[in-house]
C-alpha atoms as a PDB file:
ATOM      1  CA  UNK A   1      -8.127  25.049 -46.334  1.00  0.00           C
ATOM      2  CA  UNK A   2      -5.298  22.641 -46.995  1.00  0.00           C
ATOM      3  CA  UNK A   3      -1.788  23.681 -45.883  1.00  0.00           C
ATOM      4  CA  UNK A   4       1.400  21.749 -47.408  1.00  0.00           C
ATOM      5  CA  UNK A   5       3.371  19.522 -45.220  1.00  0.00           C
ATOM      6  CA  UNK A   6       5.901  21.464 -43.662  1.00  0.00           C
ATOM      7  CA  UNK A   7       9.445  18.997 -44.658  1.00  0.00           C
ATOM      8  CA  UNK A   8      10.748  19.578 -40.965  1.00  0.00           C
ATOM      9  CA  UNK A   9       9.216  17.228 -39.561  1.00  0.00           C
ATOM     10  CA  UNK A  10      11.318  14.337 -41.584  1.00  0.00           C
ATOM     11  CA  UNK A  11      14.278  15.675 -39.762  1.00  0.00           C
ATOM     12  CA  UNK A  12      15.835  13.222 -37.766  1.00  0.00           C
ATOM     13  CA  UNK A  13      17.651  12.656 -34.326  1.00  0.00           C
ATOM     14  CA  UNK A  14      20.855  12.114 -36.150  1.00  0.00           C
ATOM     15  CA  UNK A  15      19.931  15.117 -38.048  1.00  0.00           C
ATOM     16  CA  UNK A  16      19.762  17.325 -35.033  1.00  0.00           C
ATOM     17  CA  UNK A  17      23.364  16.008 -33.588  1.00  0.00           C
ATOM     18  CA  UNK A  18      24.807  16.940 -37.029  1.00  0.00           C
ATOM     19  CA  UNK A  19      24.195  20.295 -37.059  1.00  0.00           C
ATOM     20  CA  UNK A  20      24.581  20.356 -32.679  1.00  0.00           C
ATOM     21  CA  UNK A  21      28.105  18.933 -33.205  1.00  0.00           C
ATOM     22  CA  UNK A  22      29.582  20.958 -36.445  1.00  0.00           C
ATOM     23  CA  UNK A  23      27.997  24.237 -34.111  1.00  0.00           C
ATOM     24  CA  UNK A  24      30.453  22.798 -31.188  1.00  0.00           C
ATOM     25  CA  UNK A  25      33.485  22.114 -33.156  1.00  0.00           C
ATOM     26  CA  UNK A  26      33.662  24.331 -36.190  1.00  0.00           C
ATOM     27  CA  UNK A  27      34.345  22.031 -39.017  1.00  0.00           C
ATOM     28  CA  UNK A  28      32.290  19.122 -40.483  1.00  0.00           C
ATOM     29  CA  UNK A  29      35.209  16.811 -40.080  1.00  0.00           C
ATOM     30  CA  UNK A  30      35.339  17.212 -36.173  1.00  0.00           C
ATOM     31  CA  UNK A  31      32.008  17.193 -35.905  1.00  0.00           C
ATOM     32  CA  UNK A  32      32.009  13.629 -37.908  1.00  0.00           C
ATOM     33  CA  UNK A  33      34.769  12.404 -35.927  1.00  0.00           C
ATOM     34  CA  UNK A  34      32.801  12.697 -33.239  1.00  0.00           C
ATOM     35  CA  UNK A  35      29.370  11.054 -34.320  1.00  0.00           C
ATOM     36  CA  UNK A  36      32.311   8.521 -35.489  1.00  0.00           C
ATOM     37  CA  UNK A  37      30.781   9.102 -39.891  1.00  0.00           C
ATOM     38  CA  UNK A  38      33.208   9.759 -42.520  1.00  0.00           C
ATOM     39  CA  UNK A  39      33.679  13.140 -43.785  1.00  0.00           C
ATOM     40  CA  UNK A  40      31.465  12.218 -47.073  1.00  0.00           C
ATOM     41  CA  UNK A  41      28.535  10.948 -45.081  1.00  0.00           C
ATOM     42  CA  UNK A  42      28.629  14.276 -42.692  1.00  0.00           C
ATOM     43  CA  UNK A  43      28.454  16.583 -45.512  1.00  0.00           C
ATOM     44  CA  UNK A  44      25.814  14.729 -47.703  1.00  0.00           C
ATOM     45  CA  UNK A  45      24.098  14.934 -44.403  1.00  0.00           C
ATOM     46  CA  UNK A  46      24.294  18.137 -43.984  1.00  0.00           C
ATOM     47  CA  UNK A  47      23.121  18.476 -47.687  1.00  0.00           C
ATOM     48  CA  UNK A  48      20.018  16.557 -47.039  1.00  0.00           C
ATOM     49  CA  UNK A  49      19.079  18.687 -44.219  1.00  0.00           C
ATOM     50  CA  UNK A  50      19.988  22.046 -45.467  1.00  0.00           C
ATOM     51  CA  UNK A  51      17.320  20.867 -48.474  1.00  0.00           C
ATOM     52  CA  UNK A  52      14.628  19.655 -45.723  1.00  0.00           C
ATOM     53  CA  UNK A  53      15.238  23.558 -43.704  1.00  0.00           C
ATOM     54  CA  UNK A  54      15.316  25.491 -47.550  1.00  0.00           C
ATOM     55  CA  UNK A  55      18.362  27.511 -46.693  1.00  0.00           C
ATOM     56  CA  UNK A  56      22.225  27.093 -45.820  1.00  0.00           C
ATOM     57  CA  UNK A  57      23.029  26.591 -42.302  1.00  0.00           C
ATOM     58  CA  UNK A  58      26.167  27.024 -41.977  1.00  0.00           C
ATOM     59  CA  UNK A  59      28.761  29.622 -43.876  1.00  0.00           C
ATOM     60  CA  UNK A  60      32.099  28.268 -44.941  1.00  0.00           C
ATOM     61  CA  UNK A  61      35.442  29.892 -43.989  1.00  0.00           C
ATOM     62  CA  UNK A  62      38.938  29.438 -43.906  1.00  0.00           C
ATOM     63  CA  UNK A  63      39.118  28.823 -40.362  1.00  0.00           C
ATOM     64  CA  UNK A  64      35.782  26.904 -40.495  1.00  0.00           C
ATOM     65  CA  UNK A  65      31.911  27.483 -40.601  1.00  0.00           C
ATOM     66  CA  UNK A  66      30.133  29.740 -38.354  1.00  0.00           C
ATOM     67  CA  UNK A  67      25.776  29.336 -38.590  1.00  0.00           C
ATOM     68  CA  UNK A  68      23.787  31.550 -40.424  1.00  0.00           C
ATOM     69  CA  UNK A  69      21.094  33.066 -39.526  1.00  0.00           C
ATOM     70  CA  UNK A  70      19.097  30.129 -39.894  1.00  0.00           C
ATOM     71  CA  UNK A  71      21.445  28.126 -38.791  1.00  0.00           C
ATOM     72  CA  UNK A  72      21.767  29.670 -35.917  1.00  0.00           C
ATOM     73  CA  UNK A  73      18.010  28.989 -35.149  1.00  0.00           C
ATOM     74  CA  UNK A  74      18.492  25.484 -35.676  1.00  0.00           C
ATOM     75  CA  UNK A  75      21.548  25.200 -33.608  1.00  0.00           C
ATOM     76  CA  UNK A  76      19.436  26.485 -30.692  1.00  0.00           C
ATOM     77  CA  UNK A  77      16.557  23.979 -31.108  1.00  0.00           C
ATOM     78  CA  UNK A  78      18.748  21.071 -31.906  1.00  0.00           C
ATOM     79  CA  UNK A  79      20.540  21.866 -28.528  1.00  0.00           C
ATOM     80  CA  UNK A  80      17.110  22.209 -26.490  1.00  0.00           C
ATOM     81  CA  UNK A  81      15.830  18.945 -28.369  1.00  0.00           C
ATOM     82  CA  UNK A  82      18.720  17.151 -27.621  1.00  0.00           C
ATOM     83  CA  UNK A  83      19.046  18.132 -24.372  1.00  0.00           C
ATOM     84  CA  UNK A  84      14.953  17.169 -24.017  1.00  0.00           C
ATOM     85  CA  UNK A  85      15.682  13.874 -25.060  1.00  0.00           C
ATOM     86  CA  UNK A  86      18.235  13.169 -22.867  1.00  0.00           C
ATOM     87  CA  UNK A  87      16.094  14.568 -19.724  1.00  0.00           C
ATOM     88  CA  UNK A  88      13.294  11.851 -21.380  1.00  0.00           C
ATOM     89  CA  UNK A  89      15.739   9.073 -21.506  1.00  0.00           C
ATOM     90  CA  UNK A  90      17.136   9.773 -17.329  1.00  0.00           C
ATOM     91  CA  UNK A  91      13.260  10.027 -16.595  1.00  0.00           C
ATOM     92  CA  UNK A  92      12.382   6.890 -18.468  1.00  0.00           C
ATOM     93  CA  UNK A  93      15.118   5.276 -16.764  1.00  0.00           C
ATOM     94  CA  UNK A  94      14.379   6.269 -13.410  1.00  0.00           C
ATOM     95  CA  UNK A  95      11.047   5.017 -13.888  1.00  0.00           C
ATOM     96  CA  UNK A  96      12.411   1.210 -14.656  1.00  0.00           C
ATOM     97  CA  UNK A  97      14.587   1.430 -11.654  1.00  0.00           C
ATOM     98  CA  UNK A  98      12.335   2.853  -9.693  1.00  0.00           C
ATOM     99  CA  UNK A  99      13.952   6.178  -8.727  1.00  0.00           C
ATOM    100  CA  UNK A 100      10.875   8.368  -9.891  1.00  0.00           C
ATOM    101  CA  UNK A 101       7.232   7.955 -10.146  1.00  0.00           C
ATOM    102  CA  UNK A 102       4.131   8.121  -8.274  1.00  0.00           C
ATOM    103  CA  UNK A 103       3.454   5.864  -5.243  1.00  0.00           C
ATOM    104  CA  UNK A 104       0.213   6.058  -3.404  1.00  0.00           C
ATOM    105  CA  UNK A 105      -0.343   3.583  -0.403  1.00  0.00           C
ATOM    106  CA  UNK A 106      -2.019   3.601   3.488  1.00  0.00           C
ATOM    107  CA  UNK A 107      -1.232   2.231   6.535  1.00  0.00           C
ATOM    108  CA  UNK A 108      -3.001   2.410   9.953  1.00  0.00           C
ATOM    109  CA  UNK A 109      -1.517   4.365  12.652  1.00  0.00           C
ATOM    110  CA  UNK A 110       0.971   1.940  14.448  1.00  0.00           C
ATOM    111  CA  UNK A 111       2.969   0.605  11.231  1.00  0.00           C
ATOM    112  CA  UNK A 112       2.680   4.382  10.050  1.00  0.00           C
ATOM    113  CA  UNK A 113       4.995   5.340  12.545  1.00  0.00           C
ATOM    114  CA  UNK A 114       6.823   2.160  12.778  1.00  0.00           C
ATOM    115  CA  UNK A 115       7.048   0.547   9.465  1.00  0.00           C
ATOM    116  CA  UNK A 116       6.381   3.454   7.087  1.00  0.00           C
ATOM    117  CA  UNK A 117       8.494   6.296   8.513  1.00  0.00           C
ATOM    118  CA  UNK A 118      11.786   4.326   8.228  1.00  0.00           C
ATOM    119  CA  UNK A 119      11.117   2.599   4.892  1.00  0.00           C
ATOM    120  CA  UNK A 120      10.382   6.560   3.609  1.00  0.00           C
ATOM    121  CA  UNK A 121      13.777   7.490   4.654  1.00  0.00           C
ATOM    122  CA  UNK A 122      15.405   4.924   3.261  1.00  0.00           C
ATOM    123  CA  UNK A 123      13.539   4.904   0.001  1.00  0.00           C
ATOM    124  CA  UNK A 124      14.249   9.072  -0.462  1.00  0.00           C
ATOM    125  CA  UNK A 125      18.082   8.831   0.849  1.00  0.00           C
ATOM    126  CA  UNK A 126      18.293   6.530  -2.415  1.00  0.00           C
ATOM    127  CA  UNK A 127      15.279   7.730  -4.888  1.00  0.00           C
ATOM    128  CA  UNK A 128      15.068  11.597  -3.503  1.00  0.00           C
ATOM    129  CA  UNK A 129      12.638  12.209  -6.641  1.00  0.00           C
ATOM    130  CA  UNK A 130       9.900   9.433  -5.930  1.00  0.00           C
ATOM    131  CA  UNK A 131       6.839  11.231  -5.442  1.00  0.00           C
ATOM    132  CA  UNK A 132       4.659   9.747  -2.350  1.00  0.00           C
ATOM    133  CA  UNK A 133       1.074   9.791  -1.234  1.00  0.00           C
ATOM    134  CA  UNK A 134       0.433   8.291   1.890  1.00  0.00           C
ATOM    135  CA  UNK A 135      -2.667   8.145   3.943  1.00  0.00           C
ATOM    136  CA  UNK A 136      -3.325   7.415   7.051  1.00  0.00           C
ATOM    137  CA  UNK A 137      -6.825   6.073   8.199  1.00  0.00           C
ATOM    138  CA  UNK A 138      -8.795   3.100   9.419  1.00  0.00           C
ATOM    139  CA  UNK A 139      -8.779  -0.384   7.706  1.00  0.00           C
ATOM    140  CA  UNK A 140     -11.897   0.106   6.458  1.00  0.00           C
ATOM    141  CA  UNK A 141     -11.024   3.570   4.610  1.00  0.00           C
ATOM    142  CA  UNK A 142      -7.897   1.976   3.028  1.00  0.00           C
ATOM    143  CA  UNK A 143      -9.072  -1.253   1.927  1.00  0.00           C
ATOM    144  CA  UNK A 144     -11.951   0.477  -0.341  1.00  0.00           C
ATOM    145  CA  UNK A 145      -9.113   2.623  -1.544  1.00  0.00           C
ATOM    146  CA  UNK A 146      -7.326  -0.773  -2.523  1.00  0.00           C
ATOM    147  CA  UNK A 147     -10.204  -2.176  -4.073  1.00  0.00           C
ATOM    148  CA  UNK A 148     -10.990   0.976  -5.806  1.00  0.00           C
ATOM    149  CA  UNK A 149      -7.701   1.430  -6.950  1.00  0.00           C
ATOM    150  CA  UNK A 150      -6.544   4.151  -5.249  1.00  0.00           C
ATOM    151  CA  UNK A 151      -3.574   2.694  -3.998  1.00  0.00           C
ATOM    152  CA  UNK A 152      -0.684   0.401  -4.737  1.00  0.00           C
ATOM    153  CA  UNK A 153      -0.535  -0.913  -1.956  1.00  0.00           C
ATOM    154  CA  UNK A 154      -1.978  -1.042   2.139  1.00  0.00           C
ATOM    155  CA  UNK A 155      -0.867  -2.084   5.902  1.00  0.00           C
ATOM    156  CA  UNK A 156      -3.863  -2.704   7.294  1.00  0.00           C
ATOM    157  CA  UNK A 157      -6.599  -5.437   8.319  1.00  0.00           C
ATOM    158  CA  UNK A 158      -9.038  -6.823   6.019  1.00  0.00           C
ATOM    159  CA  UNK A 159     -12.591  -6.603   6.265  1.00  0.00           C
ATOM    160  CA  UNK A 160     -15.035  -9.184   7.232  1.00  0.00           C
ATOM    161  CA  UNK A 161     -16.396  -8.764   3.509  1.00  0.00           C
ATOM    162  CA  UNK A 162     -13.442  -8.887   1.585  1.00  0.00           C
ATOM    163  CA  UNK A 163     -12.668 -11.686  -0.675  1.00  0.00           C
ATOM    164  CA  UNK A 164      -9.749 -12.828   0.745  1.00  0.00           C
ATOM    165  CA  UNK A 165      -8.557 -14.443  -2.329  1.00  0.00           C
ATOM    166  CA  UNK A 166      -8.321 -11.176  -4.175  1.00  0.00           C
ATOM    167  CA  UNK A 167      -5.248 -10.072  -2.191  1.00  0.00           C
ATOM    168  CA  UNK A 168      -1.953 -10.642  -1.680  1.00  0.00           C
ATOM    169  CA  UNK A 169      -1.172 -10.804   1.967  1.00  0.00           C
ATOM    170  CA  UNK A 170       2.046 -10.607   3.679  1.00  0.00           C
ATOM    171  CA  UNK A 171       1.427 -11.570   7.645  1.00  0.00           C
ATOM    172  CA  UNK A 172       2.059  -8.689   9.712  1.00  0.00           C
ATOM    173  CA  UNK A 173       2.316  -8.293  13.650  1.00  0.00           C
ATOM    174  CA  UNK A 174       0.325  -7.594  16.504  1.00  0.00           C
ATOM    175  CA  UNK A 175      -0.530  -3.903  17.354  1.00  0.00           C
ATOM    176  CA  UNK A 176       0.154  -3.414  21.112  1.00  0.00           C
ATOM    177  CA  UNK A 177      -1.855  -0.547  22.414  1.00  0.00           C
ATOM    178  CA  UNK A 178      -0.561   2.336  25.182  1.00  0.00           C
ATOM    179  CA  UNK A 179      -2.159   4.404  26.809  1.00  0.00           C
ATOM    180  CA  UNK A 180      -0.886   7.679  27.071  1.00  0.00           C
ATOM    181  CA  UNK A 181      -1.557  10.868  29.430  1.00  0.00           C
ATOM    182  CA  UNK A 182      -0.505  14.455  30.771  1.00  0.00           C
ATOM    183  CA  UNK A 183       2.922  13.862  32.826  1.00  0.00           C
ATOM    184  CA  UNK A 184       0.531  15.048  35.860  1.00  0.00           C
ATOM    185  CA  UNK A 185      -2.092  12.349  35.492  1.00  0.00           C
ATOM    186  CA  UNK A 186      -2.757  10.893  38.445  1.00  0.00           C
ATOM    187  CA  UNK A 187      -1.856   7.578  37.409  1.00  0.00           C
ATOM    188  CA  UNK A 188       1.518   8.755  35.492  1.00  0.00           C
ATOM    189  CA  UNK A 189       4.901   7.722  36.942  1.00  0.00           C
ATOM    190  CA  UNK A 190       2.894   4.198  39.022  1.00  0.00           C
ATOM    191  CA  UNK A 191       3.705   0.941  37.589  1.00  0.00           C
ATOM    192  CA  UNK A 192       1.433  -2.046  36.812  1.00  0.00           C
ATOM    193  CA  UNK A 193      -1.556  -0.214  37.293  1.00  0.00           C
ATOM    194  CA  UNK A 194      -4.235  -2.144  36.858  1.00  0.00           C
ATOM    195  CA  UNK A 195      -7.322  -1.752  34.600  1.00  0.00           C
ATOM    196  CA  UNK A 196      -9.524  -1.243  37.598  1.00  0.00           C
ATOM    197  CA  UNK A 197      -7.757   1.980  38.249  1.00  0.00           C
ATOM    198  CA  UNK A 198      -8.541   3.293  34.843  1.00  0.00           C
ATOM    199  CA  UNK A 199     -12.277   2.840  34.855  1.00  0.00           C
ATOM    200  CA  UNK A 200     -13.050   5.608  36.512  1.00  0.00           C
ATOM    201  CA  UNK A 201     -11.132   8.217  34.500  1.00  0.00           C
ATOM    202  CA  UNK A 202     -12.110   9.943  31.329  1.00  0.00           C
ATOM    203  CA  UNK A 203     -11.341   8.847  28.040  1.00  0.00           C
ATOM    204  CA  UNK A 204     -10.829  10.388  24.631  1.00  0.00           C
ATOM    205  CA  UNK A 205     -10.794   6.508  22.127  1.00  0.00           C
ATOM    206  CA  UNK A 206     -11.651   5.838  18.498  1.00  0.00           C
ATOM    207  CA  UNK A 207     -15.081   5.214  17.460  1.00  0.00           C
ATOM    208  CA  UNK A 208     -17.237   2.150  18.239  1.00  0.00           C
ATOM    209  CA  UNK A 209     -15.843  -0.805  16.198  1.00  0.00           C
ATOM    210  CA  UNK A 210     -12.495   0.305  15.340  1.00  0.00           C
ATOM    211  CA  UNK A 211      -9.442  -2.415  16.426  1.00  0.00           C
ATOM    212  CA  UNK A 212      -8.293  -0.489  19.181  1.00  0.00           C
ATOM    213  CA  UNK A 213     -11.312   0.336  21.060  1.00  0.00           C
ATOM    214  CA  UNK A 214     -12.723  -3.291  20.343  1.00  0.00           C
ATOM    215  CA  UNK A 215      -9.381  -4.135  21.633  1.00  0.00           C
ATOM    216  CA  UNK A 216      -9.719  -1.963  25.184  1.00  0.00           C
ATOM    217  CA  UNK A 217     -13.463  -2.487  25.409  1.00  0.00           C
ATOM    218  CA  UNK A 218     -12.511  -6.405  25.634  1.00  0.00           C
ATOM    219  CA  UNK A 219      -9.714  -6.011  28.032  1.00  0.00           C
ATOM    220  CA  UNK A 220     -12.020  -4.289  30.293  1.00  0.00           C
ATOM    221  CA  UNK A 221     -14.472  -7.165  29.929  1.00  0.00           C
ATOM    222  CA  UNK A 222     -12.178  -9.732  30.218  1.00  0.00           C
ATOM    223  CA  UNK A 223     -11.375  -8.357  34.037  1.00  0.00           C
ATOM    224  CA  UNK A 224     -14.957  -8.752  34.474  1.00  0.00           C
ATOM    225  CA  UNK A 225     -14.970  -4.972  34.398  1.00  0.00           C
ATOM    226  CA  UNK A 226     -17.547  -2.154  32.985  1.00  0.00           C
ATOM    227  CA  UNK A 227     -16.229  -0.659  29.940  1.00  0.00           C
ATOM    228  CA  UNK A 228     -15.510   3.241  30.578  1.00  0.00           C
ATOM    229  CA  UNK A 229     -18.546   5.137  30.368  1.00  0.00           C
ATOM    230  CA  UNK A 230     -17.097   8.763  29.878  1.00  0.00           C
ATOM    231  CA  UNK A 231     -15.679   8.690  26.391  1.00  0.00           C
ATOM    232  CA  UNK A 232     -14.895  11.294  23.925  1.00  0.00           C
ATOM    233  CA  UNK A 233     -14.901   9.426  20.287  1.00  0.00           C
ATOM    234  CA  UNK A 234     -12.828  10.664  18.114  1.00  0.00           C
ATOM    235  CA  UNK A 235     -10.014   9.381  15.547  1.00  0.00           C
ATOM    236  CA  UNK A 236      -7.827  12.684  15.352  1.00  0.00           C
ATOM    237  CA  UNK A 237      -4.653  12.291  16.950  1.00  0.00           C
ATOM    238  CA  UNK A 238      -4.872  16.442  17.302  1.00  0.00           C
ATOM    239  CA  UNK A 239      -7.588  16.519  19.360  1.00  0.00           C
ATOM    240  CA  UNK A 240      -6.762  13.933  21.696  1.00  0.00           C
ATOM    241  CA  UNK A 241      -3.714  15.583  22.255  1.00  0.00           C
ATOM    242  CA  UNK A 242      -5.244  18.807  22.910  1.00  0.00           C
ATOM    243  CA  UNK A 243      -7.206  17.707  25.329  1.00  0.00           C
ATOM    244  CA  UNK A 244      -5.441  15.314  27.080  1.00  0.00           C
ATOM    245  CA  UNK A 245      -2.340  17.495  28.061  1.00  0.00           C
ATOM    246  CA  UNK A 246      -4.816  19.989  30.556  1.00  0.00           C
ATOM    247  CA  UNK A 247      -7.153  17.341  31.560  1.00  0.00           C
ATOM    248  CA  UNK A 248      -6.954  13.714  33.202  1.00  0.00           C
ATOM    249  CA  UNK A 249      -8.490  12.045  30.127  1.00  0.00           C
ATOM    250  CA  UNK A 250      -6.743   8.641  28.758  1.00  0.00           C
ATOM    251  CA  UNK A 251      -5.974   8.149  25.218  1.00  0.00           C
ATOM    252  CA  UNK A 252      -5.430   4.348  24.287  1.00  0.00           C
ATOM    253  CA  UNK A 253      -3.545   4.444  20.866  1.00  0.00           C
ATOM    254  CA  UNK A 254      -0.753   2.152  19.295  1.00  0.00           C
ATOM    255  CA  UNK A 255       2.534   1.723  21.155  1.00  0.00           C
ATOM    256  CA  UNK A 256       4.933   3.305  18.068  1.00  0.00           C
ATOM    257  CA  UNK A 257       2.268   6.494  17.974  1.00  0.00           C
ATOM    258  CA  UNK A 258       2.489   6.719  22.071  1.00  0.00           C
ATOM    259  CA  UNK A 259       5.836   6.358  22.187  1.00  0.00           C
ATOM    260  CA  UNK A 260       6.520   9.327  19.817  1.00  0.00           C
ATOM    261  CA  UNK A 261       4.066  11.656  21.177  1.00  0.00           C
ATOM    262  CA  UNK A 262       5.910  11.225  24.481  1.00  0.00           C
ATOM    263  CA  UNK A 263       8.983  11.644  23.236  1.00  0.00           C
ATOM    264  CA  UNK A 264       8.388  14.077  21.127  1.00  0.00           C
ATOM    265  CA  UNK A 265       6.404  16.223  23.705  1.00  0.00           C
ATOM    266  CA  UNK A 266       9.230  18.051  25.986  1.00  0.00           C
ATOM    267  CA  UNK A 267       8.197  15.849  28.880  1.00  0.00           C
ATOM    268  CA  UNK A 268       4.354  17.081  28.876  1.00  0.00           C
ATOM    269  CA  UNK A 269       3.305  13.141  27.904  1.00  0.00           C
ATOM    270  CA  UNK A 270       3.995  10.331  29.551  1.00  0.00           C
ATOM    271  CA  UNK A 271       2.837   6.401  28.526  1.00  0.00           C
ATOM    272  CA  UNK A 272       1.005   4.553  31.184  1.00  0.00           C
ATOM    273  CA  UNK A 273       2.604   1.086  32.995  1.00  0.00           C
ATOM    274  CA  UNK A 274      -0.171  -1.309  32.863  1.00  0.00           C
ATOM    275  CA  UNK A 275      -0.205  -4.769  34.568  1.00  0.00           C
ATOM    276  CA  UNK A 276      -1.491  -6.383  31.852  1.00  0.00           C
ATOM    277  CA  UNK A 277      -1.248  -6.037  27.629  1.00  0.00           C
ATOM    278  CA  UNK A 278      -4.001  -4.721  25.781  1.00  0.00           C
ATOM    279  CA  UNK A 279      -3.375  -5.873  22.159  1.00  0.00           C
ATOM    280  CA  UNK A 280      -5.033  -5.864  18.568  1.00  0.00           C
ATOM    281  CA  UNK A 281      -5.462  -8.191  15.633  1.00  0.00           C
ATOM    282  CA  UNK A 282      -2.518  -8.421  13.710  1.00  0.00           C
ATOM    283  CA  UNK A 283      -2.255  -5.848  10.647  1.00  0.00           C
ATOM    284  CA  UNK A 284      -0.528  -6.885   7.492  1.00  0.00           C
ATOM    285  CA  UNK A 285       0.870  -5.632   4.063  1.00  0.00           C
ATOM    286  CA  UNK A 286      -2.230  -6.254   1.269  1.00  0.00           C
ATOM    287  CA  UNK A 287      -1.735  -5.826  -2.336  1.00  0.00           C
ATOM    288  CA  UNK A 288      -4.155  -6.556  -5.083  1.00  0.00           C
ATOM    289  CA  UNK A 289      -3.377  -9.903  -7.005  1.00  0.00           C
ATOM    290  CA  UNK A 290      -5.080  -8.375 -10.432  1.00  0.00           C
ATOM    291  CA  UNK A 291      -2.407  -5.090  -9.751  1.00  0.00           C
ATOM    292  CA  UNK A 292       1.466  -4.771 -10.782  1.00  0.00           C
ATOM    293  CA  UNK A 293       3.156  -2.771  -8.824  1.00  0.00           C
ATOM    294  CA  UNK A 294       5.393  -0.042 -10.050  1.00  0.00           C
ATOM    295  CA  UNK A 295       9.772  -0.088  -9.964  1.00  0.00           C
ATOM    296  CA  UNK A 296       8.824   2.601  -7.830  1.00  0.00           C
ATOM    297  CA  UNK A 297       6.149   1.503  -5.504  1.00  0.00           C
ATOM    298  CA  UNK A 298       7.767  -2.339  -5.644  1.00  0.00           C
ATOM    299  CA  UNK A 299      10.345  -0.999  -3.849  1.00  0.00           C
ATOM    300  CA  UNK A 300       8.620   0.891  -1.171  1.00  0.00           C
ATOM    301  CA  UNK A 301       6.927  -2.549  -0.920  1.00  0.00           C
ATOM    302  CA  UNK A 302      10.288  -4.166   0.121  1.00  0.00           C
ATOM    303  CA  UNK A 303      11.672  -1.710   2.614  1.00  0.00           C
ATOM    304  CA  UNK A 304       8.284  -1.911   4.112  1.00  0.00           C
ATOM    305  CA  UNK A 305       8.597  -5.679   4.129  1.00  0.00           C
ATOM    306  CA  UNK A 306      11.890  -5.765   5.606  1.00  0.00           C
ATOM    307  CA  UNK A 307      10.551  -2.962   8.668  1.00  0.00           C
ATOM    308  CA  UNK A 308       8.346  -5.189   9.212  1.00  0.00           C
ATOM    309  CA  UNK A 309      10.155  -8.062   9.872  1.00  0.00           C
ATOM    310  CA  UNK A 310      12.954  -6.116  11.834  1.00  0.00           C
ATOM    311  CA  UNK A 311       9.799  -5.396  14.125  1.00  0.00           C
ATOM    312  CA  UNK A 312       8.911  -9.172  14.370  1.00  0.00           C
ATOM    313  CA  UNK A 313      11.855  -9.980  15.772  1.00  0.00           C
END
């Protein structure tokens, strides 16, 4: 069954600020004074829209006009509407400047702590309603969430079966590893101990393959030692902690994570003095060349950038 067009919908913005504005200031020639019409055009106006509603909106007195009951109804919808479409323009706004959206990015665990956490700071201080996502993961993990899509943007290492050409790729730094223990370790509090000293101990370390075991297991080699043969694998910062602080196990992780966890512990953690560096592949900031990003997530991308390069030097 057919219904007849309703006329409201033909009512207009300028409509709706008509009838907000002679509400406000009682008389149709304040309220035109204010939308900056002549007197005429506000009460032809008012005409047209009283004809588009099918009743009078406002009653007439000597002291002014006052809604009717329909009127009255309007009033409160033209208020809500305009109000809506002023929240709408802010939001719209924000979005072009960046100050609201979604942003959805990864990082490994070093420039996490190091790059990340101060560019987040800085970026809500300014933009408090920017909504973030951030994960936190292995290269591998967060460059098929690049390729896939998933995010805007990545600190991390590419893969050996990437197409490099796909990407941008802002150079990034070297990831210095620590290795961190219970204040009581044996070995916590000596400095330059050597890696000879740490063979023997037990060790909670990523998984076979990832940067910062390669990078231990080669340090290890390149003394002409064996690589240590009592390992817990594991990539969750939670359990290494856990067991770590009641056992003499060694956890090898990046410097900005070690340094936190010791400072952050209360004293329980301390960070080992080793006589020689142990060090990964550099990491860097990877974008996809196909992908814009966002006012929002463009300028995450800078204060990244700049953390970065305050780190560099």
């Amino acid at each position: 069954m057919a219904f007849p067009l309703s006329p409201l919908p033909y009512l207009k913005l300028s409509h709706l600020r008509l009838v907000a504005a002679i509400a406000q200031h009682g008389q149709i020639q304040m309220a035109a004074q204010a939308l900056t019409l002549t007197q005429p055009a506000a009460s032809r106006t008012l005409a047209e829209i009283e004809k588009l509603v099918g009743a009078p909106l406002f009653e007439r007195h000597p002291r002014g006009m006052t809604p009717t009951p329909t009127g009255a109804i309007m009033v409160r919808r033209a208020n809500s509407m305009l109000m809506e479409m002023q929240d709408l323009a802010h939001e719209l706004q924000g979005q072009r400047e960046g100050r609201s959206g979604l942003v959805q990015t990864g990082a490994v665990t070093g420039p996490a702590v190091g790059c990340f956490v101060p560019a987040i700071r800085r970026l809500k201080a300014e933009s408090p309603h920017v909504e973030l996502r951030i994960d936190v993961g292995p290269s591998i993990q967060l460059m098929r969430g690049l390729e896939e899509g998933d995010y805007d943007f990545i600190i991390g290492r590419l893969l050996p079966d990437s197409d490099a050409d796909a990407f941008q790729i802002v150079p990034g730094k070297i990831e210095r590893v620590r290795c961190l223990v219970r204040r009581g370790h044996p070995l916590a509090g000596r400095r330059h101990v050597p890696l000879s000293d740490l063979k023997n101990h037990p060790w909670i370390i990523q998984e076979r393959g990832t940067p910062i075991r390669q990078a231990v297991e080669a340090a290890f080699i390149g003394k002409g030692l064996s690589v240590p043969a009592d390992v817990v694998a594991t990539s969750s910062l939670v359990l290494m902690m856990g067991l770590i602080i009641d056992s003499d196990m060694i956890a090898p992780m990046s410097m900005e994570v070690a340094k936190l966890m010791e400072a952050t512990s209360g004293g329980v953690l301390a960070v080992l003095d080793l006589d020689m560096p142990i060090e990964v592949s550099p990491y860097h900031i990877i974008t996809r060349r196909d992908r814009r990003l966002s006012p929002a997530a463009s300028r995450l991308y800078t204060l990244v950038e700049e953390e970065m390069t305050r780190l560099r030097t």
